[in-house]
C-alpha atoms as a PDB file:
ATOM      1  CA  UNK A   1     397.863 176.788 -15.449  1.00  0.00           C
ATOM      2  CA  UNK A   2     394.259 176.379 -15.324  1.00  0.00           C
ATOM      3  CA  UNK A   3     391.399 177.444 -17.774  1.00  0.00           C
ATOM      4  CA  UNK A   4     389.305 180.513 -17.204  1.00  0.00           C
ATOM      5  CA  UNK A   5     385.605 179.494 -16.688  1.00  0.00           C
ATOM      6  CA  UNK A   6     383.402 178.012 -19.810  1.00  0.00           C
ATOM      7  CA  UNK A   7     380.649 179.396 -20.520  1.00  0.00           C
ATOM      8  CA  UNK A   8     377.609 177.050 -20.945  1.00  0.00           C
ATOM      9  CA  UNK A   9     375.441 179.103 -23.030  1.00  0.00           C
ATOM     10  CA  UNK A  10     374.628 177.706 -26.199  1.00  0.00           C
ATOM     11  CA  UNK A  11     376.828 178.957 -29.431  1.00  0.00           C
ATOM     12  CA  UNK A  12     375.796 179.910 -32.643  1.00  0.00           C
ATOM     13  CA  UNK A  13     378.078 181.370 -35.672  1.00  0.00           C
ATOM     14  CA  UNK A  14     375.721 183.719 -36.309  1.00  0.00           C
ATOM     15  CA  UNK A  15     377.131 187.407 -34.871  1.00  0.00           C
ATOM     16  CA  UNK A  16     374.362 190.312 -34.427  1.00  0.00           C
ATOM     17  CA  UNK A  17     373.971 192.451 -36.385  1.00  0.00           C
ATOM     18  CA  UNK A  18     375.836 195.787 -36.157  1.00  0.00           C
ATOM     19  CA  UNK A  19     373.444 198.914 -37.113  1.00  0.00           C
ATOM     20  CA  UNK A  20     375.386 201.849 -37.342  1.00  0.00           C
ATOM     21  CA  UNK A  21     374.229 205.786 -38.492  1.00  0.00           C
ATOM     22  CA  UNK A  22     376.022 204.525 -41.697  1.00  0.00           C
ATOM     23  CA  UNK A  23     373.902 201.346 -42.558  1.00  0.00           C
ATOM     24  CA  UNK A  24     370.569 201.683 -40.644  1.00  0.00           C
ATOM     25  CA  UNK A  25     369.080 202.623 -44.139  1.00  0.00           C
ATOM     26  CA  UNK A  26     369.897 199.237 -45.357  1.00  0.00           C
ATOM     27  CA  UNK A  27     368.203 197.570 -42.978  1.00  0.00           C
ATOM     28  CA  UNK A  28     364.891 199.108 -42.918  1.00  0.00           C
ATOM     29  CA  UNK A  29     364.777 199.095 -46.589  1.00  0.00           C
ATOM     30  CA  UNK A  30     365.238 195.508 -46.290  1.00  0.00           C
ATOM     31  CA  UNK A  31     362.477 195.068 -43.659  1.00  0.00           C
ATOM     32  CA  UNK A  32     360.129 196.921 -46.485  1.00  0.00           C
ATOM     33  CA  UNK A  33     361.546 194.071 -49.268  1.00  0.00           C
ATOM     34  CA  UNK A  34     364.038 196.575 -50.856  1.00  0.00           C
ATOM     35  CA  UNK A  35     367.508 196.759 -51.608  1.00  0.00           C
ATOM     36  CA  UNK A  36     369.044 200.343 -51.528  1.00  0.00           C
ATOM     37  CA  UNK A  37     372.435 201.749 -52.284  1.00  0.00           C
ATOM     38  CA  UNK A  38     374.335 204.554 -50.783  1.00  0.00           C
ATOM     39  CA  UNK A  39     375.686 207.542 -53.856  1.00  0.00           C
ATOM     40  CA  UNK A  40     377.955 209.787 -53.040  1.00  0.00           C
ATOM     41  CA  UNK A  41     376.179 213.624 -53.112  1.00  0.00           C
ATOM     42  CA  UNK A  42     379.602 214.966 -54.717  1.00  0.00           C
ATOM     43  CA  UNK A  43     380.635 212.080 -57.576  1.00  0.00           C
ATOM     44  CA  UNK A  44     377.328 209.755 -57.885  1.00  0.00           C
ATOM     45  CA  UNK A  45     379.540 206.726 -57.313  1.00  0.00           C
ATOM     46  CA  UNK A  46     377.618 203.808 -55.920  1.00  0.00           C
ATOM     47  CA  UNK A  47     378.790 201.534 -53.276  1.00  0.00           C
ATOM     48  CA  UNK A  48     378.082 198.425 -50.992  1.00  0.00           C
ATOM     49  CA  UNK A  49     378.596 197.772 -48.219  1.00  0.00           C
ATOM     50  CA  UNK A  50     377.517 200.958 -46.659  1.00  0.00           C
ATOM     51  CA  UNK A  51     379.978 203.298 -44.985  1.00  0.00           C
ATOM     52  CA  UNK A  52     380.328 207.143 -44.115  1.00  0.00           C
ATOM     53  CA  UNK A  53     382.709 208.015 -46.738  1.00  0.00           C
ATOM     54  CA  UNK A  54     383.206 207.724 -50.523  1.00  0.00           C
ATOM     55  CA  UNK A  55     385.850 205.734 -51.624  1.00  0.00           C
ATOM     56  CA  UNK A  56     386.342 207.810 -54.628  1.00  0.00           C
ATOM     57  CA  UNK A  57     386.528 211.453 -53.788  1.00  0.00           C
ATOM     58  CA  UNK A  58     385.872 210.929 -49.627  1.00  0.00           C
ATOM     59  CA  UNK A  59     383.342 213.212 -49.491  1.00  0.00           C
ATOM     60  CA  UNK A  60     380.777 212.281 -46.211  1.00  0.00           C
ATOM     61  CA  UNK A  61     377.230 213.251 -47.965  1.00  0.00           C
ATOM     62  CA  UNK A  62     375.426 210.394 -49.604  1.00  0.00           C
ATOM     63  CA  UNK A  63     372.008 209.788 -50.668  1.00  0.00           C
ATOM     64  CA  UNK A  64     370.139 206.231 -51.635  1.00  0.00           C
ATOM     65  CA  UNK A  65     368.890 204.671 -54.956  1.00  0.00           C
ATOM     66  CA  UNK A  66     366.566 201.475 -54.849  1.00  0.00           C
ATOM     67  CA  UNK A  67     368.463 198.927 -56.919  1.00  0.00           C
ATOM     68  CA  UNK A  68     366.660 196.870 -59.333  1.00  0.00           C
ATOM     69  CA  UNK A  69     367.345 193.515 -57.471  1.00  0.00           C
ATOM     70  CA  UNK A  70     368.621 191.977 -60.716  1.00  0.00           C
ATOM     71  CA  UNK A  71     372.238 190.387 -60.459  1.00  0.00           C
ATOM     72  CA  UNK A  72     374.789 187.939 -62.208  1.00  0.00           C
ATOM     73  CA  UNK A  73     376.298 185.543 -60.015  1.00  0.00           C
ATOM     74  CA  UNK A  74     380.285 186.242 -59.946  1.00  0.00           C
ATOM     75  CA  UNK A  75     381.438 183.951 -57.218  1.00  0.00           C
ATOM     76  CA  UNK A  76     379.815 181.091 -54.749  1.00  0.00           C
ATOM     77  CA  UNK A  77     381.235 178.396 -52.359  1.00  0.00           C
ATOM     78  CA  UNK A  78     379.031 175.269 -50.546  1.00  0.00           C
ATOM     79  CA  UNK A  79     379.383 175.318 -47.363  1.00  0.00           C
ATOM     80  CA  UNK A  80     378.695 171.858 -45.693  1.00  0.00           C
ATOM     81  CA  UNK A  81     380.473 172.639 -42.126  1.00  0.00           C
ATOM     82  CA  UNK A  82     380.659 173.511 -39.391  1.00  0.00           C
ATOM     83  CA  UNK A  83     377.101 173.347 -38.622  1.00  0.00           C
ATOM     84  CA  UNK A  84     374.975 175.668 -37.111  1.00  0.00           C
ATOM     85  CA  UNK A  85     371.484 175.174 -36.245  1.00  0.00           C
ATOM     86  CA  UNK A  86     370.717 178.766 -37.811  1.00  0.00           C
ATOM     87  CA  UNK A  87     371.313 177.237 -41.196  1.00  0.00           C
ATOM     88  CA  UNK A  88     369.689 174.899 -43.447  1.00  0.00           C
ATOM     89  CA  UNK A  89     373.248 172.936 -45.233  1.00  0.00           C
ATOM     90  CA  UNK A  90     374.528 172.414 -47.962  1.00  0.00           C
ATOM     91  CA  UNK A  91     374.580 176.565 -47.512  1.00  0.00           C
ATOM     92  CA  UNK A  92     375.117 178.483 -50.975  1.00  0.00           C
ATOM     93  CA  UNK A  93     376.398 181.674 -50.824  1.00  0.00           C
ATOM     94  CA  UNK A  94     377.390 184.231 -53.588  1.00  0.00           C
ATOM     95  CA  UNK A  95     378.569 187.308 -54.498  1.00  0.00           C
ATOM     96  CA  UNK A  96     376.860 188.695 -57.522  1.00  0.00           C
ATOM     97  CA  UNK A  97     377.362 191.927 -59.842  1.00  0.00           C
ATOM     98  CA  UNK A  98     374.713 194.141 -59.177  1.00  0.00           C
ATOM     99  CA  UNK A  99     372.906 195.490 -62.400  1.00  0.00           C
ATOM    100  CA  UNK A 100     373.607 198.865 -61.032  1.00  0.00           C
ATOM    101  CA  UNK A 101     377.542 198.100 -60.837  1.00  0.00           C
ATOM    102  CA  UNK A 102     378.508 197.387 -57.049  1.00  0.00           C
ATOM    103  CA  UNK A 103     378.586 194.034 -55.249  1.00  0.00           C
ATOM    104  CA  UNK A 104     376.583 192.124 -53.036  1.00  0.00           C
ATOM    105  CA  UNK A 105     376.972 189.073 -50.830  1.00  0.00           C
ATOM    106  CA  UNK A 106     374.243 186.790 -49.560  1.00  0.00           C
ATOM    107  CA  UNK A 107     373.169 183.447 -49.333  1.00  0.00           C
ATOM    108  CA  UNK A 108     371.317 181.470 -52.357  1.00  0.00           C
ATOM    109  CA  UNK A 109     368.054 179.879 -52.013  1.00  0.00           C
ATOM    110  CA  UNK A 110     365.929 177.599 -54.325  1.00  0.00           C
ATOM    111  CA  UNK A 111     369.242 176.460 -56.359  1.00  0.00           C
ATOM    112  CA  UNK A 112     370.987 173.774 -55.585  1.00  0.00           C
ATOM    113  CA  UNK A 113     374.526 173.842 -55.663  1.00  0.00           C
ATOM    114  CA  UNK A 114     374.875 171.399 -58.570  1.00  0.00           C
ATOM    115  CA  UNK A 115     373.295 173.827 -60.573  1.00  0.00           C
ATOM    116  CA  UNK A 116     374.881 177.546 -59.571  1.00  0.00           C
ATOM    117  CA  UNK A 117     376.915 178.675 -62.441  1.00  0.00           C
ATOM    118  CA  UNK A 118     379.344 181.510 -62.672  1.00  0.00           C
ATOM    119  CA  UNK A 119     377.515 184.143 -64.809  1.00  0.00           C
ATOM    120  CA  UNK A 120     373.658 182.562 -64.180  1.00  0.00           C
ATOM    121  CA  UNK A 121     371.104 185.739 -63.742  1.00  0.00           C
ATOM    122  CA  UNK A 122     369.727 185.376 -60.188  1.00  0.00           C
ATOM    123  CA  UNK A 123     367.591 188.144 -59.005  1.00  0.00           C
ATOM    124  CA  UNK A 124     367.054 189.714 -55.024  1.00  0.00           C
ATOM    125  CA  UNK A 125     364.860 188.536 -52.532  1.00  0.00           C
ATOM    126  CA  UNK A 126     363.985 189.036 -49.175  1.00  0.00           C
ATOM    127  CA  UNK A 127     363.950 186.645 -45.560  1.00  0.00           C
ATOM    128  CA  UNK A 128     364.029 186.109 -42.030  1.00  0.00           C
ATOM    129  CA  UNK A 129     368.052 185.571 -40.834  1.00  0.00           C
ATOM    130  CA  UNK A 130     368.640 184.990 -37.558  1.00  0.00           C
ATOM    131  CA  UNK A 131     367.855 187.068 -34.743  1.00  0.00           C
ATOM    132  CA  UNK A 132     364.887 188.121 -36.317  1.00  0.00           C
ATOM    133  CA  UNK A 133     367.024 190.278 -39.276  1.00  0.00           C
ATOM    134  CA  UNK A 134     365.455 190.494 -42.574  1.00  0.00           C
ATOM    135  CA  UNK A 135     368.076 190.317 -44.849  1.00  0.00           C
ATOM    136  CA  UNK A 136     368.924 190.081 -48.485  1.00  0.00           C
ATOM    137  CA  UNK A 137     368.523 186.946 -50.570  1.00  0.00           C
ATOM    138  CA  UNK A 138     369.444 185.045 -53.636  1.00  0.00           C
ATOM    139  CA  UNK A 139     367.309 183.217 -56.222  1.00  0.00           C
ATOM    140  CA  UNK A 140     366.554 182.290 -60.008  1.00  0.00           C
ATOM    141  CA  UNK A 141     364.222 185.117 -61.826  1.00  0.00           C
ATOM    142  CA  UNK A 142     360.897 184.827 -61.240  1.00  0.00           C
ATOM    143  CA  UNK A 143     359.274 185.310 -64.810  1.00  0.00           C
ATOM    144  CA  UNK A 144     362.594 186.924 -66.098  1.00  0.00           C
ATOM    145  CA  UNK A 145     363.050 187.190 -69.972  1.00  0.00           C
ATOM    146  CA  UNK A 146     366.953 187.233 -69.640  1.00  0.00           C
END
């Protein structure tokens, strides 16, 4: 048996992005430095990520709110490898509790691991992913009373 050819482009973990009639929104808001949400038209239930259906009463119509961009950290991990050269490592990443109630994943910036903390406040910011996507990002308040 012998192996099908190799390719000998380089690799990267990073997959592009899928933009879809469901999630374009998100990603132009992000381009403009916000973070929306999709609500359901029928039951005003919020959810993230983006999809063409409510998970709640299935209707398809939806409309957008601008979230806050003020979140609790829930979860994290480190992640030290594999490498890829699209990433600066140790890489933090987190889910955090939206202030408006849904979820959000995306990678932590200006804390080092040593000091994330299930339950710190972290707040929404924006930067440049690979292949050019501007995507959502995490960090400590900025002038935040909480």
């Amino acid at each position: 048996m012998t192996a099908g050819p190799q390719s000998t482009a380089p690799r990267t973990g990073v997959p592009p992005l899928i933009i879809t009639e469901d999630n374009h929104f998100w990603f132009e808001a992000a381009k403009a430095g916000r973070l929306e949400i999709q609500r359901c038209a029928a039951c005003a239930a919020l959810r993230h990520p983006p999809g063409p259906a409510c998970p709640q009463c299935r209707c398809l119509d939806w409309d957008t709110i601008q979230a806050s961009g003020r979140c609790t950290l829930h979860s994290y991990t480190t992640i030290y490898h594999p490498k890829d050269s699209a990433f600066d490592y140790p890489l933090a990443v987190g889910l955090v509790d939206l202030e408006e109630g849904t979820r959000l994943v995306a990678d932590i910036i200006d804390v080092p691991p040593t000091e994330l903390a299930i339950g710190m406040p972290l707040e929404i910011t924006f930067g440049e992913h690979a292949h050019g996507a501007i995507l959502p990002q995490l960090r400590r308040p900025q002038g935040d009373s909480r």
